[in-house]
C-alpha atoms as a PDB file:
ATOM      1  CA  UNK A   1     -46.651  52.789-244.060  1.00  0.00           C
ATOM      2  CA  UNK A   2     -47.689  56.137-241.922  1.00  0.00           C
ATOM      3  CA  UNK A   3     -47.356  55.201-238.647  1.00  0.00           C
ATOM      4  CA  UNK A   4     -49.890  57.680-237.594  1.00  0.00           C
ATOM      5  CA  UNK A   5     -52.658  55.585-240.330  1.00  0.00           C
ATOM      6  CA  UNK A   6     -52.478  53.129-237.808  1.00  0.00           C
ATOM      7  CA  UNK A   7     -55.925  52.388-236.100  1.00  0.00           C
ATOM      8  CA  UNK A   8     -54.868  52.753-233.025  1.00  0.00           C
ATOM      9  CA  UNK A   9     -52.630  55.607-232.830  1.00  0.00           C
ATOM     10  CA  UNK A  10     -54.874  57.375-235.570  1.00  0.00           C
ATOM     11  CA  UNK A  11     -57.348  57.445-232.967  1.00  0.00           C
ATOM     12  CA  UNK A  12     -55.412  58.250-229.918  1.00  0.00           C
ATOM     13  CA  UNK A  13     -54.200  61.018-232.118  1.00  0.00           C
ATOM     14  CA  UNK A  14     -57.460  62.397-233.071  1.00  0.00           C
ATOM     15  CA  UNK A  15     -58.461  62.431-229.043  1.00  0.00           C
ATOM     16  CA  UNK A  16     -55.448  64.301-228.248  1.00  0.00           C
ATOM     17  CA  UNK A  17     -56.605  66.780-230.780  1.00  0.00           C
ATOM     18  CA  UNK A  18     -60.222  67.141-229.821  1.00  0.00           C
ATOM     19  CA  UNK A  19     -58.741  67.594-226.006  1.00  0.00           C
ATOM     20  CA  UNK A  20     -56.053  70.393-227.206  1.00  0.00           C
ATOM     21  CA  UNK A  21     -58.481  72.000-229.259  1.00  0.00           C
ATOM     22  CA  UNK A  22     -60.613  72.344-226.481  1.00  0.00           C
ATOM     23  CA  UNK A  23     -57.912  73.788-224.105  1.00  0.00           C
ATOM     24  CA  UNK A  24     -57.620  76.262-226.703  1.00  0.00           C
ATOM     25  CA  UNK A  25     -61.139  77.274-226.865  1.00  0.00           C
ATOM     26  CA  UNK A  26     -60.692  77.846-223.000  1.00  0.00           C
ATOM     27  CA  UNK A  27     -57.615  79.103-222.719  1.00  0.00           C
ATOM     28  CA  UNK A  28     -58.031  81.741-225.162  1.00  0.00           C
ATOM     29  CA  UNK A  29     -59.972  84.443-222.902  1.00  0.00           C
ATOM     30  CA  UNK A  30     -57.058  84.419-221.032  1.00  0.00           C
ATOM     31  CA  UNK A  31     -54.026  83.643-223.220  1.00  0.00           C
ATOM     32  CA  UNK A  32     -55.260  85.653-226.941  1.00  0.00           C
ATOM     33  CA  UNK A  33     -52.813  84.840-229.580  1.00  0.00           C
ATOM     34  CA  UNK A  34     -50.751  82.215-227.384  1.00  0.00           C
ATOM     35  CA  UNK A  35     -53.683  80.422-226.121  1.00  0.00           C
ATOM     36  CA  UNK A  36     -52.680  77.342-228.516  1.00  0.00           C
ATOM     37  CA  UNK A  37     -49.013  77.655-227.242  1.00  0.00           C
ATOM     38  CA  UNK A  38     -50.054  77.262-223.759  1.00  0.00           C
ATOM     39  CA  UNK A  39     -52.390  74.464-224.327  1.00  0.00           C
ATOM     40  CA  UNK A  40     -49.675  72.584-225.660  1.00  0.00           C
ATOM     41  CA  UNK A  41     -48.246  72.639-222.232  1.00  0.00           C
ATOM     42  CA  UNK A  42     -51.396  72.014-220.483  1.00  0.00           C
ATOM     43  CA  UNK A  43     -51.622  68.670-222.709  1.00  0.00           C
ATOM     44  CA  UNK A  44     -48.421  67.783-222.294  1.00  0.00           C
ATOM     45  CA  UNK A  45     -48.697  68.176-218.350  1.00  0.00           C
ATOM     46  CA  UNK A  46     -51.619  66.392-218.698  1.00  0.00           C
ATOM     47  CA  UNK A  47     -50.450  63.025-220.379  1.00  0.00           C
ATOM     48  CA  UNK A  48     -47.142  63.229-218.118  1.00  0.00           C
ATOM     49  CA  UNK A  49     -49.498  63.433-215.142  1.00  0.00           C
ATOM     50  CA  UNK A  50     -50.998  60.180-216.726  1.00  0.00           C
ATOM     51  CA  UNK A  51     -47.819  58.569-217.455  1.00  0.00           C
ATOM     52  CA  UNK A  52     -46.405  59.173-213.494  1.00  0.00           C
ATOM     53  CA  UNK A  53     -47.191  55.569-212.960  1.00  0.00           C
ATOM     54  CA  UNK A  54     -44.283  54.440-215.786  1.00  0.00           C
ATOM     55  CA  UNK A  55     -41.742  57.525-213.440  1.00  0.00           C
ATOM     56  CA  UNK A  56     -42.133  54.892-210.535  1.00  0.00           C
ATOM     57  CA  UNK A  57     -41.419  51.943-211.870  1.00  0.00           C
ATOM     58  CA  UNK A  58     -38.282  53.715-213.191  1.00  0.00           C
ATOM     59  CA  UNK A  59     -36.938  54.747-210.020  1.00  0.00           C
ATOM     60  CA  UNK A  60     -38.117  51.569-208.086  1.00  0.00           C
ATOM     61  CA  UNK A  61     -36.053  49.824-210.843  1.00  0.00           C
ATOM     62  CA  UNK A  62     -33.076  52.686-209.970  1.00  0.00           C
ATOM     63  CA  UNK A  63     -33.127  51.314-206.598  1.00  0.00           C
ATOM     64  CA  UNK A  64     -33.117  47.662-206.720  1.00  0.00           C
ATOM     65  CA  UNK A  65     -30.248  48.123-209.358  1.00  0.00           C
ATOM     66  CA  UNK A  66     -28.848  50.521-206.868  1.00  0.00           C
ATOM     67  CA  UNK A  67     -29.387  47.767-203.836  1.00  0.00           C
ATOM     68  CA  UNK A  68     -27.903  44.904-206.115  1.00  0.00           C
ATOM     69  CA  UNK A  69     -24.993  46.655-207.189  1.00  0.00           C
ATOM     70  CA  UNK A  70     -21.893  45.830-204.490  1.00  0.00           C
ATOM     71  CA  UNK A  71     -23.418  42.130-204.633  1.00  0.00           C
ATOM     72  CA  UNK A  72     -23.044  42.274-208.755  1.00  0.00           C
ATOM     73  CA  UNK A  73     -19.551  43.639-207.995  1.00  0.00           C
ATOM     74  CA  UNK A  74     -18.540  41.018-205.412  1.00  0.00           C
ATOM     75  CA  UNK A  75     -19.506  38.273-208.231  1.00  0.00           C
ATOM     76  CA  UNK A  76     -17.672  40.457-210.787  1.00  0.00           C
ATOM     77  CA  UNK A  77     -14.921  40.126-208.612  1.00  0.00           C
ATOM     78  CA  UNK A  78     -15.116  36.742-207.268  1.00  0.00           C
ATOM     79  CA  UNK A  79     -15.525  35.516-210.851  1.00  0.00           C
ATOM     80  CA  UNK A  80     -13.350  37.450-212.999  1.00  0.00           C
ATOM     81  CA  UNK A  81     -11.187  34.798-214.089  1.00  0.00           C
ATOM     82  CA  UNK A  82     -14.425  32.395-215.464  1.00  0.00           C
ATOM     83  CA  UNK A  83     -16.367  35.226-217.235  1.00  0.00           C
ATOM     84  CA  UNK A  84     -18.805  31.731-217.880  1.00  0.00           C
ATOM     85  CA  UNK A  85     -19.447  31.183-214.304  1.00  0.00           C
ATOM     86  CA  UNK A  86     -19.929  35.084-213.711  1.00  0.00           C
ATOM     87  CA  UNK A  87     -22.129  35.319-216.017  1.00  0.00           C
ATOM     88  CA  UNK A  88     -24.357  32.339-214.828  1.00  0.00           C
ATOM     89  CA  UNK A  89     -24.141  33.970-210.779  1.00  0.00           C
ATOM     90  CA  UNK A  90     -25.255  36.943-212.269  1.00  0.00           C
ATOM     91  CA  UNK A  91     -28.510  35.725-214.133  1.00  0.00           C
ATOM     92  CA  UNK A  92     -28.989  33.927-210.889  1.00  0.00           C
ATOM     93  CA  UNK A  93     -29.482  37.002-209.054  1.00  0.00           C
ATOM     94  CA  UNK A  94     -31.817  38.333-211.266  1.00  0.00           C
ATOM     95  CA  UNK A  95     -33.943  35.665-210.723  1.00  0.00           C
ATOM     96  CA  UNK A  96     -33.612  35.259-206.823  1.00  0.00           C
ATOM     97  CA  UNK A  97     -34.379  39.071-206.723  1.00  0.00           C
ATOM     98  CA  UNK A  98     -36.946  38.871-209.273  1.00  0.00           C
ATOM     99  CA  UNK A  99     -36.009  41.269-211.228  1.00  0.00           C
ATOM    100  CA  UNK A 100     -33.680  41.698-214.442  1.00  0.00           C
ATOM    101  CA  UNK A 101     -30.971  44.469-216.032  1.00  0.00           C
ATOM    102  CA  UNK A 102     -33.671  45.805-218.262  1.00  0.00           C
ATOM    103  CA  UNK A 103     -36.062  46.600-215.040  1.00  0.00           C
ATOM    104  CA  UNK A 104     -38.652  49.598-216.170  1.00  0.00           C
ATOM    105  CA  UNK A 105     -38.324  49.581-219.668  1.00  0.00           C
ATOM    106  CA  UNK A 106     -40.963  48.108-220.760  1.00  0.00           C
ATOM    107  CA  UNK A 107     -43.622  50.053-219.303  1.00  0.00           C
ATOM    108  CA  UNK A 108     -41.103  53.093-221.254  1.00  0.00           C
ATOM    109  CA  UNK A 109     -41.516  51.148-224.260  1.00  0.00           C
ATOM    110  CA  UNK A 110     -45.628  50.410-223.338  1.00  0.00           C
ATOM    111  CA  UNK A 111     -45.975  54.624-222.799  1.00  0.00           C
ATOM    112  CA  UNK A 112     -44.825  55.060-226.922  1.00  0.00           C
ATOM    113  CA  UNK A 113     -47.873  55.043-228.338  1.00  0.00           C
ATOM    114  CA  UNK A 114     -49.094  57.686-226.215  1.00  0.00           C
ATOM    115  CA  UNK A 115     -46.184  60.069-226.573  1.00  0.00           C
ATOM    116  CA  UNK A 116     -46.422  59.167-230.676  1.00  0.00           C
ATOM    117  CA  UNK A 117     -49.875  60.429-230.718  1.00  0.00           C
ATOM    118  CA  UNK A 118     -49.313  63.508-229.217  1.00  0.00           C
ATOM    119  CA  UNK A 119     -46.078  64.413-230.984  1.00  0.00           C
ATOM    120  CA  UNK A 120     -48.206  63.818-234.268  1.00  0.00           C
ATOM    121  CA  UNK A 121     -50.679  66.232-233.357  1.00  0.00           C
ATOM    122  CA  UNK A 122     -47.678  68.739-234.284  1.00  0.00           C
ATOM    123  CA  UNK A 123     -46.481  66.941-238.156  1.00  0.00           C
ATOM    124  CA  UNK A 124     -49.780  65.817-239.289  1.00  0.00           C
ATOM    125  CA  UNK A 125     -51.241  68.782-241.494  1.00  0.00           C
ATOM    126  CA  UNK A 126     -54.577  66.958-241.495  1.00  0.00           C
ATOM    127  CA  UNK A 127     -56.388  64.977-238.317  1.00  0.00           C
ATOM    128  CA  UNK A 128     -59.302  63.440-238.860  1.00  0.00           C
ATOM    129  CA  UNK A 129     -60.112  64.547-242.408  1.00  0.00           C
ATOM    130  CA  UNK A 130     -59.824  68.104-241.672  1.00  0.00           C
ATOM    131  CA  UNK A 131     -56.679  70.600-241.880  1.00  0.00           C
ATOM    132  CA  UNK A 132     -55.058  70.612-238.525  1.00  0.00           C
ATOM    133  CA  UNK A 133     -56.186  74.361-236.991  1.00  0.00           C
ATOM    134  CA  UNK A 134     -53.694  73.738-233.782  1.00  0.00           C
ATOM    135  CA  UNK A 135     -50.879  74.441-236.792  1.00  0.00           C
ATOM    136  CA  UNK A 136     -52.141  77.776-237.907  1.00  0.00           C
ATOM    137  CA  UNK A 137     -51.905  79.375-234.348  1.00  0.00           C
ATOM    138  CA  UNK A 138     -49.058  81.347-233.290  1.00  0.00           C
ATOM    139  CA  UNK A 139     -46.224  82.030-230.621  1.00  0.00           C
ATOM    140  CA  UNK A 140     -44.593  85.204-230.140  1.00  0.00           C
ATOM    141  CA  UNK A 141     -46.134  86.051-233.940  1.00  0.00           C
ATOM    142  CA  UNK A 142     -43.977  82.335-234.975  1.00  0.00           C
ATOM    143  CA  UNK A 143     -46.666  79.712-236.717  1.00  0.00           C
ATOM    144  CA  UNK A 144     -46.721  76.833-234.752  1.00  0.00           C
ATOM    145  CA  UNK A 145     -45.829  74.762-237.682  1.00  0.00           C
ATOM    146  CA  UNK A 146     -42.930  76.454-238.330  1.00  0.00           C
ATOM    147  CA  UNK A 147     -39.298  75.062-237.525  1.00  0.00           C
ATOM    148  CA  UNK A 148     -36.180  77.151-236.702  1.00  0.00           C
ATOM    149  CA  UNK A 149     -34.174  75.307-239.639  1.00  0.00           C
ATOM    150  CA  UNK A 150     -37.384  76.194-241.752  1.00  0.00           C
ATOM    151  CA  UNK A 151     -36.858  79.753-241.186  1.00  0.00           C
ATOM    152  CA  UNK A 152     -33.019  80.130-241.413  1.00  0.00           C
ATOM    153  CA  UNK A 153     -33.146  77.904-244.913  1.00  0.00           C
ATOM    154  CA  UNK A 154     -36.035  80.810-246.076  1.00  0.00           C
ATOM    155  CA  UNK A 155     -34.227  83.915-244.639  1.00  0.00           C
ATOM    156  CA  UNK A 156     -37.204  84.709-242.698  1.00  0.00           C
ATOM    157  CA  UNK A 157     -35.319  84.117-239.485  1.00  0.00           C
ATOM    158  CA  UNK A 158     -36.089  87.425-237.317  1.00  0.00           C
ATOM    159  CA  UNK A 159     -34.768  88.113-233.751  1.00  0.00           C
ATOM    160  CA  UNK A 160     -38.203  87.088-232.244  1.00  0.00           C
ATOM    161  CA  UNK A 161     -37.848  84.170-233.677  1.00  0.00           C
ATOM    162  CA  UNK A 162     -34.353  83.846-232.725  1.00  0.00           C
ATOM    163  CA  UNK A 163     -35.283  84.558-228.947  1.00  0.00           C
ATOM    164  CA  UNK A 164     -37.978  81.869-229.040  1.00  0.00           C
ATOM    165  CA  UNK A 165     -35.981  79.021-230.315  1.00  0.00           C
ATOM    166  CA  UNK A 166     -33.450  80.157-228.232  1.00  0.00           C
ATOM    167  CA  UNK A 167     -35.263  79.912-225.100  1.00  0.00           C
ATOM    168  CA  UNK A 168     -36.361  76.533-225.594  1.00  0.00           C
ATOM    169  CA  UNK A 169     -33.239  75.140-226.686  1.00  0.00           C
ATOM    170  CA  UNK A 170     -31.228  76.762-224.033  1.00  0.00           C
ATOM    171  CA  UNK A 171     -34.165  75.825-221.470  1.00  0.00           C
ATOM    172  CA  UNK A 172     -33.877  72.244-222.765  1.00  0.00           C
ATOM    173  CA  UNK A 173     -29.962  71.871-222.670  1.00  0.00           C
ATOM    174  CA  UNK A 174     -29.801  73.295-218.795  1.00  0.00           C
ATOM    175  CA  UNK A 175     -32.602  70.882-218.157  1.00  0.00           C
ATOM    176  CA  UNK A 176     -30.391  68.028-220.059  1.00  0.00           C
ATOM    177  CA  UNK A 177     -27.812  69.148-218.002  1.00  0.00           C
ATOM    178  CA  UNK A 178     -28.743  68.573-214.142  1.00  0.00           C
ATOM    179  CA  UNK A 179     -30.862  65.179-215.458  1.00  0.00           C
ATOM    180  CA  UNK A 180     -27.614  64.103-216.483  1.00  0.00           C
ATOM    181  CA  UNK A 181     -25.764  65.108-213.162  1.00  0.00           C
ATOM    182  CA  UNK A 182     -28.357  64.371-210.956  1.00  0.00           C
ATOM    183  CA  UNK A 183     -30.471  61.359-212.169  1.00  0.00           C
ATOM    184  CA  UNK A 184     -28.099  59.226-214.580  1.00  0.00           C
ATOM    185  CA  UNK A 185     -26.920  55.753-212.346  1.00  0.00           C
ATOM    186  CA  UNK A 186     -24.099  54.339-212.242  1.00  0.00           C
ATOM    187  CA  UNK A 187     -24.752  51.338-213.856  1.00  0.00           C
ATOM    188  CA  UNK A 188     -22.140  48.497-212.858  1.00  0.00           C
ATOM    189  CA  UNK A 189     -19.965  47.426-215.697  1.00  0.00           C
ATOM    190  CA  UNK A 190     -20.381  44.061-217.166  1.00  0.00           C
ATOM    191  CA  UNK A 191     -17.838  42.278-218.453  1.00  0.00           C
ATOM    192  CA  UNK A 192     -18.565  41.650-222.645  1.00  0.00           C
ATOM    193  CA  UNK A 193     -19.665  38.038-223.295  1.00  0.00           C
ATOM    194  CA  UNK A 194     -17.058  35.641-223.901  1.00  0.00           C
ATOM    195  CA  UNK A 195     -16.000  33.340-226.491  1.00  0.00           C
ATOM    196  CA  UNK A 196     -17.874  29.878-226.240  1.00  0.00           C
ATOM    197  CA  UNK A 197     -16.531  28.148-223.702  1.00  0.00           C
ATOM    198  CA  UNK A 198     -14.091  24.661-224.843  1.00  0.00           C
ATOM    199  CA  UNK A 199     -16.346  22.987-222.179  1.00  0.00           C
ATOM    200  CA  UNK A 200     -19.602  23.871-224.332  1.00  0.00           C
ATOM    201  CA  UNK A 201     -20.947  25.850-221.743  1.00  0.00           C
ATOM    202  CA  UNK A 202     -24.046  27.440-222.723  1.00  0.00           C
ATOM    203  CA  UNK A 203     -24.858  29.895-220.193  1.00  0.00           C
ATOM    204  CA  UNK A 204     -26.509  32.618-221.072  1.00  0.00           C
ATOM    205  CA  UNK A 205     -24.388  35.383-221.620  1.00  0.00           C
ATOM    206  CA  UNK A 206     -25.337  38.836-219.876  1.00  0.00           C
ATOM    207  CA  UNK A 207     -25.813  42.172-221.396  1.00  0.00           C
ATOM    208  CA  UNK A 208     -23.062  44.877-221.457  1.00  0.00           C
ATOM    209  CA  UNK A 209     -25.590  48.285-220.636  1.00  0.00           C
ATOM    210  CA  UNK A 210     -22.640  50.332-219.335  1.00  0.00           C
ATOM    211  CA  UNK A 211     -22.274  51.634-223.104  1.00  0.00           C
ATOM    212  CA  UNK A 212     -26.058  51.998-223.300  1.00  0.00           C
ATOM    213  CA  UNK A 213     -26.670  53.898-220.051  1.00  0.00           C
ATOM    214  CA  UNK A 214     -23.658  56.226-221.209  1.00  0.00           C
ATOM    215  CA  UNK A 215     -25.307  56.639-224.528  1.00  0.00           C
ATOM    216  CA  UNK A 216     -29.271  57.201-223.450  1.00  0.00           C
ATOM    217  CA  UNK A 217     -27.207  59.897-220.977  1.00  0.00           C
ATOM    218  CA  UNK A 218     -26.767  62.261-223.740  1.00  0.00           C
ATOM    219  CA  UNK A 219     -29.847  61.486-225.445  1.00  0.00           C
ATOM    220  CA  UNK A 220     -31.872  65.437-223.951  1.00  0.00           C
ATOM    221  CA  UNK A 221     -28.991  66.930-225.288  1.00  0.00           C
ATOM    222  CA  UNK A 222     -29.488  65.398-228.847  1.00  0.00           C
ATOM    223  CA  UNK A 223     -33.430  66.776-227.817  1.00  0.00           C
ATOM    224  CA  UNK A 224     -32.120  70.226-228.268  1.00  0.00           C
ATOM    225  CA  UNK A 225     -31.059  69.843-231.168  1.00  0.00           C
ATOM    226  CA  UNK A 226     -34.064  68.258-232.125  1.00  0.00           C
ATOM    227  CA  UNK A 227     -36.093  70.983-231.696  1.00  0.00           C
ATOM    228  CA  UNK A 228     -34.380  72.995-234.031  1.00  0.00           C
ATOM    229  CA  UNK A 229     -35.668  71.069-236.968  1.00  0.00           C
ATOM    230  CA  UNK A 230     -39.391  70.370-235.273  1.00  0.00           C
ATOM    231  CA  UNK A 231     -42.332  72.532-235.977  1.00  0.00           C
ATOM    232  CA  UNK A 232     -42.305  75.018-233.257  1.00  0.00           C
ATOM    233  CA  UNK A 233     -45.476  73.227-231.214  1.00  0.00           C
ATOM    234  CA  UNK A 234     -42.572  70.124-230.854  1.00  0.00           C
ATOM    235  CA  UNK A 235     -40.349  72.190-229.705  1.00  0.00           C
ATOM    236  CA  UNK A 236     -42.730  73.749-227.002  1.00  0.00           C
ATOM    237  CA  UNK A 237     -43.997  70.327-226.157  1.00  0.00           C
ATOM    238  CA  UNK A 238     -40.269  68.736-225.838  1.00  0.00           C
ATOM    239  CA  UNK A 239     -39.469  71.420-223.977  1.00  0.00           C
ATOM    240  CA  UNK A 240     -42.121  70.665-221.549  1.00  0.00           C
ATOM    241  CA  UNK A 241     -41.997  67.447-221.408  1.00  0.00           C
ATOM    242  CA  UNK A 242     -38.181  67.396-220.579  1.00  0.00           C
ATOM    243  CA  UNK A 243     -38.505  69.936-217.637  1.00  0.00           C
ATOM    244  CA  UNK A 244     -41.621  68.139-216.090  1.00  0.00           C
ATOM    245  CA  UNK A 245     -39.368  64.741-216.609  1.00  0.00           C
ATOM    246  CA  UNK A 246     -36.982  66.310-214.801  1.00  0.00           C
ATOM    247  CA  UNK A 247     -39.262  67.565-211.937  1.00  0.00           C
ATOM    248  CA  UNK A 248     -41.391  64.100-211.898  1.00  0.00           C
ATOM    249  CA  UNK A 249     -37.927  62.182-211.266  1.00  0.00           C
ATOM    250  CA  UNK A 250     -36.435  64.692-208.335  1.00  0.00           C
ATOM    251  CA  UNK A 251     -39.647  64.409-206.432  1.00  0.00           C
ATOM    252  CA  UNK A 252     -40.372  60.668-206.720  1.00  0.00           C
ATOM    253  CA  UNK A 253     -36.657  60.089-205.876  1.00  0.00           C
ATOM    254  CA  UNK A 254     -37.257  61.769-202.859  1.00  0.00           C
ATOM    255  CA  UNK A 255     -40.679  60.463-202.154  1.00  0.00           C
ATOM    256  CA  UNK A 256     -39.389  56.734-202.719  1.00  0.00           C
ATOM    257  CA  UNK A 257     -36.196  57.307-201.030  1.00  0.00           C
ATOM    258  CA  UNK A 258     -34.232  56.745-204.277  1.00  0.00           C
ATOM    259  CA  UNK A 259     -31.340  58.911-202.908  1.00  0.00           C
ATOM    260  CA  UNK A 260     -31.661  57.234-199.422  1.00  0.00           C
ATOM    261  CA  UNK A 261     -28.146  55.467-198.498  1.00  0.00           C
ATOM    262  CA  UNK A 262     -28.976  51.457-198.683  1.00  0.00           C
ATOM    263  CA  UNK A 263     -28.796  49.578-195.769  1.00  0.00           C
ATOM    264  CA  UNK A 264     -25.375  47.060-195.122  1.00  0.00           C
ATOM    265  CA  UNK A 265     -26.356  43.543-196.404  1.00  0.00           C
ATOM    266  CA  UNK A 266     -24.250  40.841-194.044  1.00  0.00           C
ATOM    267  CA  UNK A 267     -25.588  37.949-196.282  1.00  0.00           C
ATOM    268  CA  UNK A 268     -22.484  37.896-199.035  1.00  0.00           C
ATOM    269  CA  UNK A 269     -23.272  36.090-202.609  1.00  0.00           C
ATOM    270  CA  UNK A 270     -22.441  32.735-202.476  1.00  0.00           C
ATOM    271  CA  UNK A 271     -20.520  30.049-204.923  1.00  0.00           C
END
């Protein structure tokens, strides 16, 4: 099944289109020929600017992990030997602090649809019954619907292209980069589940997300990639989306003292 002949995302598809459309009407006094381009931006600035609410439960989750961690350690520690008991302490934690290790994903997971719709406003040749006219405007004299694999596999790839793709993949790789260095936490290691316990212990086990906050790390880098094989209105709106990601996070660190050293806790974990 299409995911994109799905009611709902069909129609927030379809209003993404009507509203970029638009911003190409208006833009195009100003912009001419790129007018499309740069209301691919404007949209995509737009539905981040929407989506700001998901940013801060992101970082407020960042800092209770951050505030939790030398107390996760401590039980790490303390229980090493009885990964059961650990294990148990830890889960207990969680639920004094009201909170859990997968804190702020699922409003991530709840902004999807939303990110779908506008992403298929630049693979769908047809929106609402009609041919999809955001396609047929151009970049730097590059269709929109165009891909930089498309080109090279035709032997139509020409140094404007070359520069444009270029751009945006560099542009998206240096943005990959400081996200990475700056905004990536150090998640606190937790120790793999063990075998069932000779006891019959059922405690629930906790999640190992070192390897998955290592992973989702690199994942703007695979991004750049990405865009190579995307028409070129993905590639425009990726590379937007990642820089403005990157922006949203340093200033609502900053705002909501995510960076802010966190204050000595005398109250120690307890058996």
């Amino acid at each position: 099944m299409n995911i994109y002949e799905f009611l709902p995302i069909r129609l927030l598809v379809e209003a993404a289109y009507e509203v970029v459309t638009t911003l190409t009407s208006f833009l195009d006094p100003l912009a001419g020929a790129h007018s499309a381009a740069l209301a691919v931006i404007v949209l995509t600035v737009l539905v981040r600017t929407l989506l700001i609410p998901v940013g801060v439960s992101q970082v407020r989750a960042g800092i209770t992990r951050k505030r939790l961690a030398p107390k996760i350690a401590e039980l790490q520690t303390k229980h090493k030997q009885q990964p059961e008991v650990m294990q148990q302490k830890l889960m207990e934690l969680y639920k004094e602090e009201n909170t859990s290790p997968f804190a702020g994903c699922l409003p991530v997971l709840a902004q999807m649809p939303v990110l779908m719709a506008v992403y298929g406003l630049f693979i769908n040749s047809t929106i609402g019954g009609h041919a999809n006219e955001l396609l047929g405007h151009t970049l730097f004299g590059l269709r929109l619907d165009t891909s930089f694999v498309r080109l090279l596999g035709a032997g139509d790839l020409t140094a404007t292209a070359t520069t444009v793709y270029l751009v945006l993949v560099v542009l998206i790789a240096v943005v990959a980069g400081f996200s990475r260095h700056l905004l990536t936490p150090a998640a606190p290691e937790t120790p793999a589940a063990p075998a069932p316990a000779r006891n019959g212990s059922d405690a629930p086990a906790m999640p190992d997300l070192s390897g998955v906050m290592k992973t989702l790390s690199f994942m703007p880098f695979l991004t750049a990639v990405f865009a190579l094989f995307v028409p070129l209105a993905a590639a425009v709106y990726l590379a937007t989306t990642t820089t403005w990601t990157l922006a949203e996070r340093l200033v609502l660190n900053r705002v909501l003292g995510a960076n802010d050293p966190q204050p000595d806790e005398s109250t120690r974990v307890t058996d």
